[in-house]
C-alpha atoms as a PDB file:
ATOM      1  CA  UNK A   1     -12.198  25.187  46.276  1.00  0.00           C
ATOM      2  CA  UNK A   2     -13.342  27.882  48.963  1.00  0.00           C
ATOM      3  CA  UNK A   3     -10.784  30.621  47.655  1.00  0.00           C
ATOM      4  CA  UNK A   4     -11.453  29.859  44.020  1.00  0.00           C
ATOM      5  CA  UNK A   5     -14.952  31.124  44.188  1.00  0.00           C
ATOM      6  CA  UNK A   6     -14.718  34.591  42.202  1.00  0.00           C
ATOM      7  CA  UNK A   7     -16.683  36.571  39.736  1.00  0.00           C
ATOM      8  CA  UNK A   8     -17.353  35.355  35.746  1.00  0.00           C
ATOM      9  CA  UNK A   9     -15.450  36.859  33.034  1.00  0.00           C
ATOM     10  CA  UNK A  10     -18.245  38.648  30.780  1.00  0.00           C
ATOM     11  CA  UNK A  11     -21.588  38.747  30.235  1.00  0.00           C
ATOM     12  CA  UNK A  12     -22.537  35.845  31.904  1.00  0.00           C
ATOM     13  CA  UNK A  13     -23.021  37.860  34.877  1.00  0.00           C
ATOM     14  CA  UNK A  14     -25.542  39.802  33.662  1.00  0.00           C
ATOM     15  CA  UNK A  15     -27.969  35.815  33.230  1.00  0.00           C
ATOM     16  CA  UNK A  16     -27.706  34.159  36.494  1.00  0.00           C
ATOM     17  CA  UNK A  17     -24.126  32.883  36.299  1.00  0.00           C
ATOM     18  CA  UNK A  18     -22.509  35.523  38.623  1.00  0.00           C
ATOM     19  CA  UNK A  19     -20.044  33.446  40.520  1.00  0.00           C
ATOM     20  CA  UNK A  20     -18.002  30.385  39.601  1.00  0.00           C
ATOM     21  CA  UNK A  21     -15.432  27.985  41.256  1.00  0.00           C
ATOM     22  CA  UNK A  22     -13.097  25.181  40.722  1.00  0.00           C
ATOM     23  CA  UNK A  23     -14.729  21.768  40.881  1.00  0.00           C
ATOM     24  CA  UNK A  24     -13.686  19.044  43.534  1.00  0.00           C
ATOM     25  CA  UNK A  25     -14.194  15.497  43.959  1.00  0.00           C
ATOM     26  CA  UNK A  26     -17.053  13.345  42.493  1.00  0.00           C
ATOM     27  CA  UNK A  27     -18.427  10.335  44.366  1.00  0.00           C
ATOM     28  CA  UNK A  28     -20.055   7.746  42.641  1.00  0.00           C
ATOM     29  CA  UNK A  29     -22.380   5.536  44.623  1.00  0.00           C
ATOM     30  CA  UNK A  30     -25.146   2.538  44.313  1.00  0.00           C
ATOM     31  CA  UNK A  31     -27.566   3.146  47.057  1.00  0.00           C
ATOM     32  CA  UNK A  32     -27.902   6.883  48.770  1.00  0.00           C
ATOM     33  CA  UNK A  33     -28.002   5.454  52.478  1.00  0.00           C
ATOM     34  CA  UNK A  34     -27.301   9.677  53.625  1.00  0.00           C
ATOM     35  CA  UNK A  35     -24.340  10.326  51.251  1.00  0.00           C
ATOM     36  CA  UNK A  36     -25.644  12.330  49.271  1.00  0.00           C
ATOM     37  CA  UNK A  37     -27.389  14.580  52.193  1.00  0.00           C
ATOM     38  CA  UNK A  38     -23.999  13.983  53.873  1.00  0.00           C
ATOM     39  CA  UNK A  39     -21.637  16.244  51.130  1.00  0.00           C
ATOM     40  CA  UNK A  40     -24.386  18.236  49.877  1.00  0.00           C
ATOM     41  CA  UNK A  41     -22.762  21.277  51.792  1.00  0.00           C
ATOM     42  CA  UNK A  42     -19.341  20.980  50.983  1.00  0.00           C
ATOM     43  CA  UNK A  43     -18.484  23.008  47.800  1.00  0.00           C
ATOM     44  CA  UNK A  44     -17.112  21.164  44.777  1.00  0.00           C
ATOM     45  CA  UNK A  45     -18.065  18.105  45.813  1.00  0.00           C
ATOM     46  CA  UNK A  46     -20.399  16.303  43.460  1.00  0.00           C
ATOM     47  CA  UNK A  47     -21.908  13.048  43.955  1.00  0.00           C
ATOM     48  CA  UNK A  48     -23.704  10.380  40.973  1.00  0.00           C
ATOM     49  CA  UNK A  49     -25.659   7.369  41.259  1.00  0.00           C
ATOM     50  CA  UNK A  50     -23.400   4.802  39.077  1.00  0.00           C
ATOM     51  CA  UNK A  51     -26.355   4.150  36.950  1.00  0.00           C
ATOM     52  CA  UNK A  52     -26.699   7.640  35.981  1.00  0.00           C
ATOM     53  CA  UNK A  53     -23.289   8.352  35.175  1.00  0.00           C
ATOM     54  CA  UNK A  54     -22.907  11.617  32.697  1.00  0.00           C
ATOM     55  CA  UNK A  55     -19.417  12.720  31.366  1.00  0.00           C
ATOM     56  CA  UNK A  56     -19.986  15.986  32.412  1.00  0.00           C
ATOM     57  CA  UNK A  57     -19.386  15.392  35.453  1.00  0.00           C
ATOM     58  CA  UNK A  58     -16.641  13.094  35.134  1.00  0.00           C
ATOM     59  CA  UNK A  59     -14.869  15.227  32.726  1.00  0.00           C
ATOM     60  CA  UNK A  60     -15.839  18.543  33.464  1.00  0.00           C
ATOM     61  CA  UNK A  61     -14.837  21.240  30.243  1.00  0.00           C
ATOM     62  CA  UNK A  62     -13.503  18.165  27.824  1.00  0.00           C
ATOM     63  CA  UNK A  63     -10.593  17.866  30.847  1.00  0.00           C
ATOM     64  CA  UNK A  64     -10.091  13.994  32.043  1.00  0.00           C
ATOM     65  CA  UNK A  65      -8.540  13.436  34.659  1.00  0.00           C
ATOM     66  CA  UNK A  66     -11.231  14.352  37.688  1.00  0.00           C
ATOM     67  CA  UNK A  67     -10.663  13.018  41.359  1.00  0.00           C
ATOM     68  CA  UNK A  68     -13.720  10.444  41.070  1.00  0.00           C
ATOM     69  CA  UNK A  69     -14.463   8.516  44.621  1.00  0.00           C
ATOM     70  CA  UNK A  70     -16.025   5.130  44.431  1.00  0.00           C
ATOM     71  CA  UNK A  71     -18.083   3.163  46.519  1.00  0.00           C
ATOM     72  CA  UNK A  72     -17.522  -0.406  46.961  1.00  0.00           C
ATOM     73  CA  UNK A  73     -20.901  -1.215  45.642  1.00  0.00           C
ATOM     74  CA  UNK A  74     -20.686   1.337  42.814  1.00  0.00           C
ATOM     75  CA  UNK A  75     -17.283  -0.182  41.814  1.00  0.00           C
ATOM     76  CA  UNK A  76     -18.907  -3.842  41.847  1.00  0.00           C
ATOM     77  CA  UNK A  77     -22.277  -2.471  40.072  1.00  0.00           C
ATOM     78  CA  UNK A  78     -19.956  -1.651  36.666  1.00  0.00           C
ATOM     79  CA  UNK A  79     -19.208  -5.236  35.509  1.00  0.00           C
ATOM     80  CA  UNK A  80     -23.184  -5.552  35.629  1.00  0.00           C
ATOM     81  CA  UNK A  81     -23.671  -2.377  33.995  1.00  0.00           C
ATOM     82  CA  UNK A  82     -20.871  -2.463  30.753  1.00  0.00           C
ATOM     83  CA  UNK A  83     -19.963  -6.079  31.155  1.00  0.00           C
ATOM     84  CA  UNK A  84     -16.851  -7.539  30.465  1.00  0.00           C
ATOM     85  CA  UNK A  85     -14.512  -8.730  27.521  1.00  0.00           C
ATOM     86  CA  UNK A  86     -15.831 -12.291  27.998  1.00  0.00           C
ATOM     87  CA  UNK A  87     -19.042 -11.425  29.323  1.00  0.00           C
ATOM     88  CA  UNK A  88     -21.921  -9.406  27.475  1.00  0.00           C
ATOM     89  CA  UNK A  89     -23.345  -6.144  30.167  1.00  0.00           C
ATOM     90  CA  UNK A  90     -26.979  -7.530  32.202  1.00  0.00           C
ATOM     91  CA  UNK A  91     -28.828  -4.081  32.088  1.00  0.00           C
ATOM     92  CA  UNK A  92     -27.755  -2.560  28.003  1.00  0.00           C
ATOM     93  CA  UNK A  93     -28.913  -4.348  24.993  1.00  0.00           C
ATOM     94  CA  UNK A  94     -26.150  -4.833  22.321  1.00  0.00           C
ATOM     95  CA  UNK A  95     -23.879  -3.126  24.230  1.00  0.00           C
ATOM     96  CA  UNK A  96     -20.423  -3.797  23.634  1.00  0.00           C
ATOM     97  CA  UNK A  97     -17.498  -2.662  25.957  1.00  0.00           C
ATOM     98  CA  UNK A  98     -14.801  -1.046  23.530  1.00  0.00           C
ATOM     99  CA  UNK A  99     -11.541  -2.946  23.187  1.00  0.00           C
ATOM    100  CA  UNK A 100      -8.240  -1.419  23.825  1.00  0.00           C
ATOM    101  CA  UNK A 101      -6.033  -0.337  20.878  1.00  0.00           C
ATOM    102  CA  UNK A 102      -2.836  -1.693  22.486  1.00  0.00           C
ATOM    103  CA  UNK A 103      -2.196  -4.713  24.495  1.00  0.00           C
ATOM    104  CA  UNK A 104       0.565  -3.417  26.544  1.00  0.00           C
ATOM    105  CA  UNK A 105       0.489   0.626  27.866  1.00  0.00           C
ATOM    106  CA  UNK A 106       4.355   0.553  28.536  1.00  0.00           C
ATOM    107  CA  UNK A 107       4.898   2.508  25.172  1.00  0.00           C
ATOM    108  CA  UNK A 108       8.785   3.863  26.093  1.00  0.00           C
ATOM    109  CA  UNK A 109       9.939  -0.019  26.487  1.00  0.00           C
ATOM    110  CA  UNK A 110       7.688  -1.191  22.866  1.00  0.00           C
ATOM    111  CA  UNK A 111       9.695   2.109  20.715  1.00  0.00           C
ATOM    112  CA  UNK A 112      13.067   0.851  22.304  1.00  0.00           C
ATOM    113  CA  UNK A 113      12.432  -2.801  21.046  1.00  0.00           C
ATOM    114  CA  UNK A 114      14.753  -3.545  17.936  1.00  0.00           C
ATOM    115  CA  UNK A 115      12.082  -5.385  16.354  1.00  0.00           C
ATOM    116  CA  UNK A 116      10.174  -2.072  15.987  1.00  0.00           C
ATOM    117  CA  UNK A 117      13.432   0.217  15.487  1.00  0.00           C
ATOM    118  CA  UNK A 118      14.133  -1.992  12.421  1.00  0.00           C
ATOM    119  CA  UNK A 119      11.183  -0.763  10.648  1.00  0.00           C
ATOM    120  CA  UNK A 120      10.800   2.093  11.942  1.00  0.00           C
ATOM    121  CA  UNK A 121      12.223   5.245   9.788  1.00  0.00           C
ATOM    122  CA  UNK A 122      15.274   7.222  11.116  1.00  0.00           C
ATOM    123  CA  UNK A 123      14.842  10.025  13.300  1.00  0.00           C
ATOM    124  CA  UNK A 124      15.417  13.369  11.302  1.00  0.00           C
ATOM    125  CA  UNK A 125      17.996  15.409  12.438  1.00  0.00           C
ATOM    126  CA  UNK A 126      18.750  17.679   9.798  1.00  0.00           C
ATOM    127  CA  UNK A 127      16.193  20.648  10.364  1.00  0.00           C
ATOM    128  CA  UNK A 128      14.980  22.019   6.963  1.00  0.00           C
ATOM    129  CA  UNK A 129      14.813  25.913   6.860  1.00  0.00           C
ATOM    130  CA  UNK A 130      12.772  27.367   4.990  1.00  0.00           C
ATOM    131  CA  UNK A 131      14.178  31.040   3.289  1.00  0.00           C
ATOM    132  CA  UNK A 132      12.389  33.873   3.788  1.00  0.00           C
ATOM    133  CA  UNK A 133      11.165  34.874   0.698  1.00  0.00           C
ATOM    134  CA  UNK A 134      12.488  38.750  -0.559  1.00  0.00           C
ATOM    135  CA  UNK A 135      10.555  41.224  -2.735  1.00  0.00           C
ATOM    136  CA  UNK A 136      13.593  41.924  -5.570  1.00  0.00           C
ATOM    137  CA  UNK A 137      11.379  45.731  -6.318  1.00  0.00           C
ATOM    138  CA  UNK A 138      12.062  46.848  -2.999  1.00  0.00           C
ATOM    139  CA  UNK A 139      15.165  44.669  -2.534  1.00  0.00           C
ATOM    140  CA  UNK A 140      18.015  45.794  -4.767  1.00  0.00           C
ATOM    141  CA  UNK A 141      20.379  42.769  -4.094  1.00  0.00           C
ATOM    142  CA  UNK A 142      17.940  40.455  -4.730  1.00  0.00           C
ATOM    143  CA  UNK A 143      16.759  41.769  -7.659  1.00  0.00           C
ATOM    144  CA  UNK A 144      20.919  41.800  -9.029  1.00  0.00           C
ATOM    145  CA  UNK A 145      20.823  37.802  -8.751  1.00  0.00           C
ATOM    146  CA  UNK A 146      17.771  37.685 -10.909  1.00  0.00           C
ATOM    147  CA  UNK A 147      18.938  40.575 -13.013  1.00  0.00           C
ATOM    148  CA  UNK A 148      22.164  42.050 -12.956  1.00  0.00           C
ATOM    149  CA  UNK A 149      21.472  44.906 -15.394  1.00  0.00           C
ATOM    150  CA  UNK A 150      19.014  46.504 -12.872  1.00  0.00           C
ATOM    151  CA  UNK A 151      21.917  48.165 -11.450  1.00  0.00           C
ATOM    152  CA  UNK A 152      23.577  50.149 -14.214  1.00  0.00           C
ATOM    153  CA  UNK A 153      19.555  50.714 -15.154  1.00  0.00           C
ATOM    154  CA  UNK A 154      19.106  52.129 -11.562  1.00  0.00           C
ATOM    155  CA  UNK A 155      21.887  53.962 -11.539  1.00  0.00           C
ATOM    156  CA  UNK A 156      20.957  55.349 -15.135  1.00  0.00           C
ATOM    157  CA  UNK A 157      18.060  56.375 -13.767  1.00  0.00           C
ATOM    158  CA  UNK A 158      18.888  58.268 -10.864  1.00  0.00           C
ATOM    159  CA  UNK A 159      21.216  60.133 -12.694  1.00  0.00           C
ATOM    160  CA  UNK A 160      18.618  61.140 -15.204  1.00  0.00           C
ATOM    161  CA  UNK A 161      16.165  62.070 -12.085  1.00  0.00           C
ATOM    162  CA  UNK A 162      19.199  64.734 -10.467  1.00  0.00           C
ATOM    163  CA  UNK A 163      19.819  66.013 -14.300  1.00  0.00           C
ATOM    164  CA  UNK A 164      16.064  67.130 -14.229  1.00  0.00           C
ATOM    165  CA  UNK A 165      16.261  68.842 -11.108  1.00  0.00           C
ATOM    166  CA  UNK A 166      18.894  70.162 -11.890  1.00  0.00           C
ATOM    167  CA  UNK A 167      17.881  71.946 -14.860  1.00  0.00           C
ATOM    168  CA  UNK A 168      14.352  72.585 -12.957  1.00  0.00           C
ATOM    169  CA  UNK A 169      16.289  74.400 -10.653  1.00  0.00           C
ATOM    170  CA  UNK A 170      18.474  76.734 -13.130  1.00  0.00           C
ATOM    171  CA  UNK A 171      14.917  77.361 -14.762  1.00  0.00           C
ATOM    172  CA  UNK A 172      13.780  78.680 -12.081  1.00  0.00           C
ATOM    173  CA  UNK A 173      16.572  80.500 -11.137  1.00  0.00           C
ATOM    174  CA  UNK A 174      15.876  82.065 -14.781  1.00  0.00           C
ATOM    175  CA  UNK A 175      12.298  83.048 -13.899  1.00  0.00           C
ATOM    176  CA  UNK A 176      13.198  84.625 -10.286  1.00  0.00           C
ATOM    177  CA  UNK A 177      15.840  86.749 -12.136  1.00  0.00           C
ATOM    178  CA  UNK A 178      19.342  84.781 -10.569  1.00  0.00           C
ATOM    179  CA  UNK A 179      21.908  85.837 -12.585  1.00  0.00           C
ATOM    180  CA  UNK A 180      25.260  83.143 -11.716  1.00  0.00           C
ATOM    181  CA  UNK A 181      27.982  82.037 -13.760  1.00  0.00           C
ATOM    182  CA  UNK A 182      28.203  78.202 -14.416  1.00  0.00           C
ATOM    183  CA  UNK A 183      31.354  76.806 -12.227  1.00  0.00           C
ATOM    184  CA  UNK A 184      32.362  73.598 -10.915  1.00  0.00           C
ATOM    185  CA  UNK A 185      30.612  74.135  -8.206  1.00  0.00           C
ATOM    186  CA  UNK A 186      27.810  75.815  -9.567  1.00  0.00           C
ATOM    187  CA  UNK A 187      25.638  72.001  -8.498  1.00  0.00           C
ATOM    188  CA  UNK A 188      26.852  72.815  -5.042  1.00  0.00           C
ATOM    189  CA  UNK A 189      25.148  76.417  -4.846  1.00  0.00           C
ATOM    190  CA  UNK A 190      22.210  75.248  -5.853  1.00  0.00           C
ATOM    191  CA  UNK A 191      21.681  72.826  -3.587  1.00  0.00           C
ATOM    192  CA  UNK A 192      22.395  74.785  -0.507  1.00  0.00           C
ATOM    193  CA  UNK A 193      19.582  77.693  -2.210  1.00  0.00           C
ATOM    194  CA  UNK A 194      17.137  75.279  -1.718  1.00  0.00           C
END
Protein backbone atom coordinates (compact mmCIF):
# COMPACT_ATOMS: atom_id res chain seq x y z
CA UNK A 1 0.00 0.00 0.00
CA UNK A 2 2.93 2.54 0.87
CA UNK A 3 4.53 2.30 -2.75
CA UNK A 4 1.19 2.40 -4.51
CA UNK A 5 0.52 5.91 -3.46
CA UNK A 6 1.05 7.94 -6.87
CA UNK A 7 -0.51 10.76 -8.75
CA UNK A 8 -4.35 10.58 -10.49
CA UNK A 9 -4.71 10.09 -14.08
CA UNK A 10 -6.57 13.42 -15.32
CA UNK A 11 -8.32 16.09 -14.18
CA UNK A 12 -9.07 14.98 -10.97
CA UNK A 13 -6.03 16.57 -9.84
CA UNK A 14 -6.93 19.77 -10.58
CA UNK A 15 -10.42 19.16 -7.51
CA UNK A 16 -8.82 17.86 -4.47
CA UNK A 17 -8.14 14.28 -5.56
CA UNK A 18 -4.34 14.64 -6.20
CA UNK A 19 -3.04 11.39 -4.89
CA UNK A 20 -4.50 7.89 -4.77
CA UNK A 21 -3.51 4.36 -3.49
CA UNK A 22 -4.43 0.79 -3.38
CA UNK A 23 -6.84 -0.10 -0.60
CA UNK A 24 -5.94 -2.66 2.25
CA UNK A 25 -7.76 -4.51 4.76
CA UNK A 26 -11.20 -3.62 6.30
CA UNK A 27 -12.04 -4.48 9.90
CA UNK A 28 -15.38 -4.81 10.93
CA UNK A 29 -16.11 -4.43 14.61
CA UNK A 30 -19.12 -4.16 17.36
CA UNK A 31 -17.82 -1.94 20.03
CA UNK A 32 -14.69 0.64 19.28
CA UNK A 33 -12.81 -0.24 22.66
CA UNK A 34 -9.40 1.85 20.76
CA UNK A 35 -9.52 0.00 17.39
CA UNK A 36 -10.44 2.31 15.52
CA UNK A 37 -7.83 5.03 17.08
CA UNK A 38 -5.50 1.99 16.98
CA UNK A 39 -5.28 1.63 12.73
CA UNK A 40 -6.27 5.04 12.05
CA UNK A 41 -2.55 5.66 10.90
CA UNK A 42 -1.86 2.83 8.91
CA UNK A 43 -2.72 3.49 5.20
CA UNK A 44 -5.34 1.31 3.52
CA UNK A 45 -6.64 0.11 6.38
CA UNK A 46 -10.31 0.83 6.87
CA UNK A 47 -12.34 -0.06 9.73
CA UNK A 48 -16.71 -0.29 10.02
CA UNK A 49 -18.96 -0.67 12.81
CA UNK A 50 -20.98 -4.01 11.69
CA UNK A 51 -24.12 -2.09 11.98
CA UNK A 52 -23.09 0.39 9.53
CA UNK A 53 -21.86 -1.80 6.99
CA UNK A 54 -21.74 0.00 3.28
CA UNK A 55 -20.64 -1.99 0.13
CA UNK A 56 -18.35 0.49 -0.72
CA UNK A 57 -16.20 -0.40 1.42
CA UNK A 58 -16.52 -3.98 1.20
CA UNK A 59 -16.37 -3.97 -2.47
CA UNK A 60 -14.45 -1.14 -3.36
CA UNK A 61 -14.92 -0.17 -7.55
CA UNK A 62 -17.78 -3.10 -8.11
CA UNK A 63 -14.51 -5.60 -7.23
CA UNK A 64 -15.52 -8.45 -4.48
CA UNK A 65 -13.26 -10.05 -3.10
CA UNK A 66 -11.70 -7.43 -0.28
CA UNK A 67 -9.50 -8.77 2.72
CA UNK A 68 -12.39 -8.01 5.38
CA UNK A 69 -11.16 -8.70 9.24
CA UNK A 70 -13.79 -9.62 11.73
CA UNK A 71 -14.20 -9.29 15.23
CA UNK A 72 -15.57 -11.98 17.26
CA UNK A 73 -18.39 -9.84 18.39
CA UNK A 74 -18.98 -8.36 14.92
CA UNK A 75 -19.09 -11.94 13.50
CA UNK A 76 -21.73 -12.98 16.32
CA UNK A 77 -23.71 -9.47 15.92
CA UNK A 78 -24.76 -10.70 12.04
CA UNK A 79 -27.23 -13.52 12.90
CA UNK A 80 -28.99 -10.63 15.02
CA UNK A 81 -28.67 -8.23 12.35
CA UNK A 82 -29.90 -10.41 8.87
CA UNK A 83 -31.17 -13.39 10.74
CA UNK A 84 -31.15 -16.72 9.63
CA UNK A 85 -32.95 -19.24 7.19
CA UNK A 86 -35.08 -20.46 10.12
CA UNK A 87 -35.00 -17.44 12.05
CA UNK A 88 -36.47 -13.91 11.00
CA UNK A 89 -33.35 -10.79 11.68
CA UNK A 90 -34.15 -8.87 15.55
CA UNK A 91 -33.15 -5.26 14.41
CA UNK A 92 -34.85 -5.07 10.26
CA UNK A 93 -38.50 -5.25 9.74
CA UNK A 94 -39.54 -7.66 6.89
CA UNK A 95 -36.27 -8.38 6.18
CA UNK A 96 -35.61 -11.48 4.53
CA UNK A 97 -32.07 -13.07 4.12
CA UNK A 98 -31.83 -14.11 0.29
CA UNK A 99 -31.73 -17.84 -0.40
CA UNK A 100 -29.05 -19.45 -2.36
CA UNK A 101 -29.68 -20.44 -6.01
CA UNK A 102 -27.89 -23.80 -5.65
CA UNK A 103 -27.79 -26.23 -2.88
CA UNK A 104 -24.43 -27.59 -3.49
CA UNK A 105 -21.32 -25.01 -4.81
CA UNK A 106 -19.24 -28.07 -6.12
CA UNK A 107 -20.40 -27.21 -9.77
CA UNK A 108 -17.36 -29.39 -11.71
CA UNK A 109 -18.68 -32.74 -9.81
CA UNK A 110 -22.90 -31.67 -10.59
CA UNK A 111 -21.84 -31.11 -14.84
CA UNK A 112 -19.94 -34.55 -14.62
CA UNK A 113 -23.09 -36.34 -13.15
CA UNK A 114 -24.78 -38.56 -15.95
CA UNK A 115 -28.05 -37.61 -14.76
CA UNK A 116 -27.34 -34.04 -15.97
CA UNK A 117 -25.09 -35.12 -19.11
CA UNK A 118 -28.22 -37.01 -20.30
CA UNK A 119 -30.09 -33.91 -20.83
CA UNK A 120 -27.77 -31.84 -21.36
CA UNK A 121 -27.04 -30.92 -25.26
CA UNK A 122 -23.72 -32.07 -26.88
CA UNK A 123 -20.79 -30.01 -26.75
CA UNK A 124 -20.20 -28.32 -30.26
CA UNK A 125 -17.18 -29.06 -31.82
CA UNK A 126 -17.56 -28.17 -35.25
CA UNK A 127 -16.63 -24.33 -35.33
CA UNK A 128 -18.87 -22.46 -37.86
CA UNK A 129 -16.92 -19.88 -40.03
CA UNK A 130 -18.35 -17.35 -41.17
CA UNK A 131 -17.02 -16.10 -45.04
CA UNK A 132 -15.88 -12.94 -45.45
CA UNK A 133 -18.10 -11.31 -47.55
CA UNK A 134 -16.37 -9.88 -51.20
CA UNK A 135 -17.43 -6.78 -53.17
CA UNK A 136 -17.84 -8.65 -56.92
CA UNK A 137 -17.26 -4.53 -58.53
CA UNK A 138 -13.95 -4.41 -57.20
CA UNK A 139 -13.48 -8.20 -57.11
CA UNK A 140 -13.30 -9.67 -60.60
CA UNK A 141 -13.44 -13.42 -59.55
CA UNK A 142 -16.18 -12.97 -57.56
CA UNK A 143 -18.11 -11.18 -59.75
CA UNK A 144 -17.33 -14.37 -62.65
CA UNK A 145 -19.33 -16.81 -60.18
CA UNK A 146 -22.25 -14.48 -60.16
CA UNK A 147 -21.73 -13.53 -63.77
CA UNK A 148 -19.53 -15.11 -66.06
CA UNK A 149 -20.06 -12.74 -69.00
CA UNK A 150 -18.40 -9.86 -67.02
CA UNK A 151 -15.24 -11.10 -68.33
CA UNK A 152 -15.48 -11.09 -72.11
CA UNK A 153 -17.56 -7.60 -71.19
CA UNK A 154 -14.37 -6.42 -69.31
CA UNK A 155 -12.19 -7.42 -71.62
CA UNK A 156 -14.45 -5.77 -74.42
CA UNK A 157 -14.12 -2.90 -72.70
CA UNK A 158 -10.63 -2.40 -72.16
CA UNK A 159 -9.98 -3.00 -75.54
CA UNK A 160 -12.36 -0.31 -76.61
CA UNK A 161 -10.62 2.13 -73.85
CA UNK A 162 -6.72 1.43 -75.65
CA UNK A 163 -8.56 1.81 -79.28
CA UNK A 164 -9.49 5.43 -78.10
CA UNK A 165 -6.21 6.30 -77.01
CA UNK A 166 -4.96 5.10 -79.51
CA UNK A 167 -6.58 7.06 -82.07
CA UNK A 168 -6.34 10.17 -79.48
CA UNK A 169 -2.87 9.77 -79.82
CA UNK A 170 -2.49 9.58 -83.84
CA UNK A 171 -4.84 12.77 -83.65
CA UNK A 172 -2.65 14.44 -82.01
CA UNK A 173 0.20 13.40 -83.69
CA UNK A 174 -1.91 14.98 -86.74
CA UNK A 175 -2.24 18.37 -85.01
CA UNK A 176 1.62 18.60 -83.84
CA UNK A 177 2.53 17.92 -87.52
CA UNK A 178 4.09 13.93 -86.99
CA UNK A 179 4.27 12.64 -90.16
CA UNK A 180 4.87 8.32 -89.62
CA UNK A 181 3.93 5.54 -91.68
CA UNK A 182 1.47 2.97 -90.09
CA UNK A 183 3.64 -0.39 -89.28
CA UNK A 184 3.29 -3.22 -87.06
CA UNK A 185 4.82 -1.56 -84.68
CA UNK A 186 3.55 1.69 -85.25
CA UNK A 187 1.35 0.96 -81.37
CA UNK A 188 4.82 0.47 -80.02
CA UNK A 189 6.19 4.06 -81.10
CA UNK A 190 3.59 5.63 -79.77
CA UNK A 191 3.70 4.48 -76.61
CA UNK A 192 7.31 5.10 -75.93
CA UNK A 193 6.45 9.15 -77.41
CA UNK A 194 4.47 9.52 -74.58
Amino acid sequence: VYNSKRFRAGKGKMRNRRRIQRLGPVIIYRKDQGLTRAFRNIPGVETINVDKLNLLRLAPGGHVGRFVIWTEGAFQRLDALYGTWERKSARKKNYNLPMHKMTSTDLARMLKDPRIRKVMRPAVTKVQRHILKKNPLKNIRVMMKLNPYAAVLRRKQYLHDEKKKKEKEVLLMKKRGVSFSFTKNTWKKLDTFQ
